[in-house]
N, C-alpha and C. Protein backbone atom coordinates (compact mmCIF):
# COMPACT_ATOMS: atom_id res chain seq x y z
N UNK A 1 -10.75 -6.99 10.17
CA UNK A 1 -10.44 -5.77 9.47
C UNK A 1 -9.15 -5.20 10.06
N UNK A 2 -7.97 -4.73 9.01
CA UNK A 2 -7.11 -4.23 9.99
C UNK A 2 -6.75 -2.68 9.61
N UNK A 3 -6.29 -1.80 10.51
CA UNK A 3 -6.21 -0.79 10.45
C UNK A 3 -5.00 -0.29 10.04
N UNK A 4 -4.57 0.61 9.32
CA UNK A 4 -3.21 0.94 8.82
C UNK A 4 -2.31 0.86 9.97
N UNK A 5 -2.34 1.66 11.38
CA UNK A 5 -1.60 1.87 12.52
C UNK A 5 -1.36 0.67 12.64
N UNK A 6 -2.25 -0.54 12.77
CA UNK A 6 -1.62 -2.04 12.97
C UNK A 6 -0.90 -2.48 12.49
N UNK A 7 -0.15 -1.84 11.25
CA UNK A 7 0.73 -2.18 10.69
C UNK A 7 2.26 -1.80 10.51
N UNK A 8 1.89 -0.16 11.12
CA UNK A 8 3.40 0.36 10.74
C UNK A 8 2.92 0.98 12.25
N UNK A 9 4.15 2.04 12.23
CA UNK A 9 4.19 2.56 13.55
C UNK A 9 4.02 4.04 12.82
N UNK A 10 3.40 4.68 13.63
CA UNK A 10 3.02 6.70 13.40
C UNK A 10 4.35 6.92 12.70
N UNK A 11 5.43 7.00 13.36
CA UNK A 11 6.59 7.48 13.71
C UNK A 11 7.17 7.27 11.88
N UNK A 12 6.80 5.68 11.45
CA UNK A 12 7.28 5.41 10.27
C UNK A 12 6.92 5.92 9.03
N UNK A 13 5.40 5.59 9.50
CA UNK A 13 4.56 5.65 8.18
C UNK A 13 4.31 7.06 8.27
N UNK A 14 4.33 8.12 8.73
CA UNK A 14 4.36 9.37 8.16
C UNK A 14 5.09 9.93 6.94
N UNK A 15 6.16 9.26 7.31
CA UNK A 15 7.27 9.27 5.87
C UNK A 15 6.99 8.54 4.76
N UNK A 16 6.05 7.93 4.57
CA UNK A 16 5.99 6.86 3.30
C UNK A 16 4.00 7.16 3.38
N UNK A 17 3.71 7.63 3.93
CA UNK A 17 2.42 7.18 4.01
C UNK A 17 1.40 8.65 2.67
N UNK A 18 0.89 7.87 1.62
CA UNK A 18 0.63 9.28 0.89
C UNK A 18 -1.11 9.24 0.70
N UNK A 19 -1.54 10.32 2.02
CA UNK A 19 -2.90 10.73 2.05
C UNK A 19 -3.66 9.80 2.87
N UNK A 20 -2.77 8.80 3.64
CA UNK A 20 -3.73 7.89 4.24
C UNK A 20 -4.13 7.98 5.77
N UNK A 21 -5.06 7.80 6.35
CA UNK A 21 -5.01 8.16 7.58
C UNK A 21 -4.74 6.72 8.99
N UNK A 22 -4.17 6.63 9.73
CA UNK A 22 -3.92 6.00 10.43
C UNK A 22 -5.08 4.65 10.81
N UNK A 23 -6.01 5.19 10.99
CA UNK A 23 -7.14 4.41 11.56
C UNK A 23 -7.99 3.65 10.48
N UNK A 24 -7.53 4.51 9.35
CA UNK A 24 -8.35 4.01 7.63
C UNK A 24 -8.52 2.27 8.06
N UNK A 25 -9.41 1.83 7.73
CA UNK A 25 -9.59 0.47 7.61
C UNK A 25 -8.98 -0.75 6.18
N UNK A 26 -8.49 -1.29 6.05
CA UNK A 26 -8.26 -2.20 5.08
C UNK A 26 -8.74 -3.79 5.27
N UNK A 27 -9.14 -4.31 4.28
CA UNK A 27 -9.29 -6.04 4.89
C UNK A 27 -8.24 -6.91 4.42
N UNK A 28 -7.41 -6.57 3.73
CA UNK A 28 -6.29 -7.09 3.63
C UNK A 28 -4.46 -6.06 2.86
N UNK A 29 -3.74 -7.11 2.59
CA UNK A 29 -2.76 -6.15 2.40
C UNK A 29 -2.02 -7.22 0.97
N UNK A 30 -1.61 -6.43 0.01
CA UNK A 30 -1.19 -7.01 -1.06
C UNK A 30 0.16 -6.51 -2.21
N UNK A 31 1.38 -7.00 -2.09
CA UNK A 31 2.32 -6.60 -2.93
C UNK A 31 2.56 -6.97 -3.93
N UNK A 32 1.18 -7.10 -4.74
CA UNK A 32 1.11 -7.72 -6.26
C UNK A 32 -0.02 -7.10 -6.66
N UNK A 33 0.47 -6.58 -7.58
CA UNK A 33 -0.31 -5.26 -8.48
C UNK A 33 -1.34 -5.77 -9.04
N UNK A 34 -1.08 -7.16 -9.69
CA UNK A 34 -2.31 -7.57 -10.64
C UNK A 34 -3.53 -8.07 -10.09
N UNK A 35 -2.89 -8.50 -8.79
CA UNK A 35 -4.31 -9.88 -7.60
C UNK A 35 -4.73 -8.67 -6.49
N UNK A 36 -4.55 -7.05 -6.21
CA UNK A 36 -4.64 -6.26 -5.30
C UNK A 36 -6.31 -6.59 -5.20
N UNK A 37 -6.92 -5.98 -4.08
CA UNK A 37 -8.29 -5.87 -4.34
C UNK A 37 -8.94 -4.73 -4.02
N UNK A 38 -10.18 -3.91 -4.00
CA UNK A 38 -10.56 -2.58 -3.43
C UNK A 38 -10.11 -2.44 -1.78
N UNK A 39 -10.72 -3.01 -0.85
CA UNK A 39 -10.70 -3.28 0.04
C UNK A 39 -9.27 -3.11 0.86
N UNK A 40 -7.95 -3.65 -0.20
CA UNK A 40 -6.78 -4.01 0.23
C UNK A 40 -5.93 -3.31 0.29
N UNK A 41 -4.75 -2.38 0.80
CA UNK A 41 -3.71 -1.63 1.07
C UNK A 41 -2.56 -2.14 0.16
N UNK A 42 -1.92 -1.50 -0.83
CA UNK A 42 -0.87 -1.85 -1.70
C UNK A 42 0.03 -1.67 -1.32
N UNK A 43 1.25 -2.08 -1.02
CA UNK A 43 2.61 -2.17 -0.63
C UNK A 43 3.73 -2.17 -1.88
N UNK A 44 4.21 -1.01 -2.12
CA UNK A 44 4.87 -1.43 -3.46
C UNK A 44 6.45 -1.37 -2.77
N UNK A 45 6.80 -3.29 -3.21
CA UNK A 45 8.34 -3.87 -2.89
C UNK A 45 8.87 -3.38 -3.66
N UNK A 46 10.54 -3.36 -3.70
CA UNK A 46 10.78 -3.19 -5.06
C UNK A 46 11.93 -5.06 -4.13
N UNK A 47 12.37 -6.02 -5.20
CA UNK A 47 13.01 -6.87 -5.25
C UNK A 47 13.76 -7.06 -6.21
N UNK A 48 14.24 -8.67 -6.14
CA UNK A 48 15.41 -9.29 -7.42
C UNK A 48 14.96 -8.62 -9.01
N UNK A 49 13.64 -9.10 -8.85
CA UNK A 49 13.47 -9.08 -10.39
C UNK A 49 12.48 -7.89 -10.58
N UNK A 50 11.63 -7.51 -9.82
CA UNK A 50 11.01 -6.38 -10.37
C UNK A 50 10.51 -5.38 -8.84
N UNK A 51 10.36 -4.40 -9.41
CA UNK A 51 9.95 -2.75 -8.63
C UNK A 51 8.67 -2.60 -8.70
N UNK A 52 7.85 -2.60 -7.72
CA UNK A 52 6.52 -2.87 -7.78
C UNK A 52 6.29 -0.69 -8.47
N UNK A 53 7.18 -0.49 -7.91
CA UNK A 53 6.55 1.59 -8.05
C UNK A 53 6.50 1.24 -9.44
N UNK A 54 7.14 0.74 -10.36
CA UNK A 54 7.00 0.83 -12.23
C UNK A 54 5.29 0.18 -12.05
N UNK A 55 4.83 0.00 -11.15
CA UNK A 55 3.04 -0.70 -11.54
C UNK A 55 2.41 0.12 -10.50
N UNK A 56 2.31 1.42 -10.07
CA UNK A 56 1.95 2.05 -9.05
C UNK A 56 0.95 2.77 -10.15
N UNK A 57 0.30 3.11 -11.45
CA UNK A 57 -0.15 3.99 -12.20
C UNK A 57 -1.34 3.24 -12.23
N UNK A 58 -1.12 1.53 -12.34
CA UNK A 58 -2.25 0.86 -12.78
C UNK A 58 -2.75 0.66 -11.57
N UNK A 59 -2.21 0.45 -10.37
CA UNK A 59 -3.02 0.10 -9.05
C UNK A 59 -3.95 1.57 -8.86
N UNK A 60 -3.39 2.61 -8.93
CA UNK A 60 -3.96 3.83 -9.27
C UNK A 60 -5.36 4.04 -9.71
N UNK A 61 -5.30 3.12 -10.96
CA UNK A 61 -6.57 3.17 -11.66
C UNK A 61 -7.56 2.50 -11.32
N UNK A 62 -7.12 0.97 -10.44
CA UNK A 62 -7.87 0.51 -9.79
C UNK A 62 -8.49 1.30 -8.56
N UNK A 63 -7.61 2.56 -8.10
CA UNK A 63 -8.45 2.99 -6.73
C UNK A 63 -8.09 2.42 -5.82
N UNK A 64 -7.02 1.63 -5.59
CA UNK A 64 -6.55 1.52 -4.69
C UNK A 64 -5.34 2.36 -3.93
N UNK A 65 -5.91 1.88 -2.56
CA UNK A 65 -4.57 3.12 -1.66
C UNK A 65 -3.41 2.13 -1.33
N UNK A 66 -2.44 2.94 -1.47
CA UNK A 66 -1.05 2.44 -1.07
C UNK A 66 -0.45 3.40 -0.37
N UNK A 67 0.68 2.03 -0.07
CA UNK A 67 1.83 2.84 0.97
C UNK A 67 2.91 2.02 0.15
N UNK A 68 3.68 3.31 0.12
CA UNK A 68 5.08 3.07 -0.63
C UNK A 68 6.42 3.35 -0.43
N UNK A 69 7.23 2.80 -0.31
CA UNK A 69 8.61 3.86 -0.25
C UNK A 69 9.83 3.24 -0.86
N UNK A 70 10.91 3.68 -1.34
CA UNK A 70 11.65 3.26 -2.15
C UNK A 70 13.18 2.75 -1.28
């Protein structure tokens, strides 16, 4: 199981981090909107070909928590 803090540092993720708490548990981590799972922490990339934030409404609906920043 990994914990959000295992991933970013306090210092960072305060700035990008929306409503999540440090210690929150996740079992995995996923920057693809369509394969995310409950369990999993969303990371929205933005890259070459697409901006994961334009799919941040539907991960939403799934209930999943993310961390985002542009």
């Amino acid at each position: 199981m990994l914990k959000l803090k295992d991933l970013l540092s306090v210092e960072h993720s305060e700035s990008i981090l929306s409503g999540l708490k440090p210690d929150e548990k996740f079992s995995g981590v996923s920057i693809d909107s369509r394969n995310v799972s409950k369990n999993e922490i969303f990371f929205a990339v933005k890259g070459e070909n697409f901006d994961a934030h334009d799919f941040l409404n539907d991960v939403f609906k799934k209930g999943i928590k993310t961390c985002c920043s542009k």
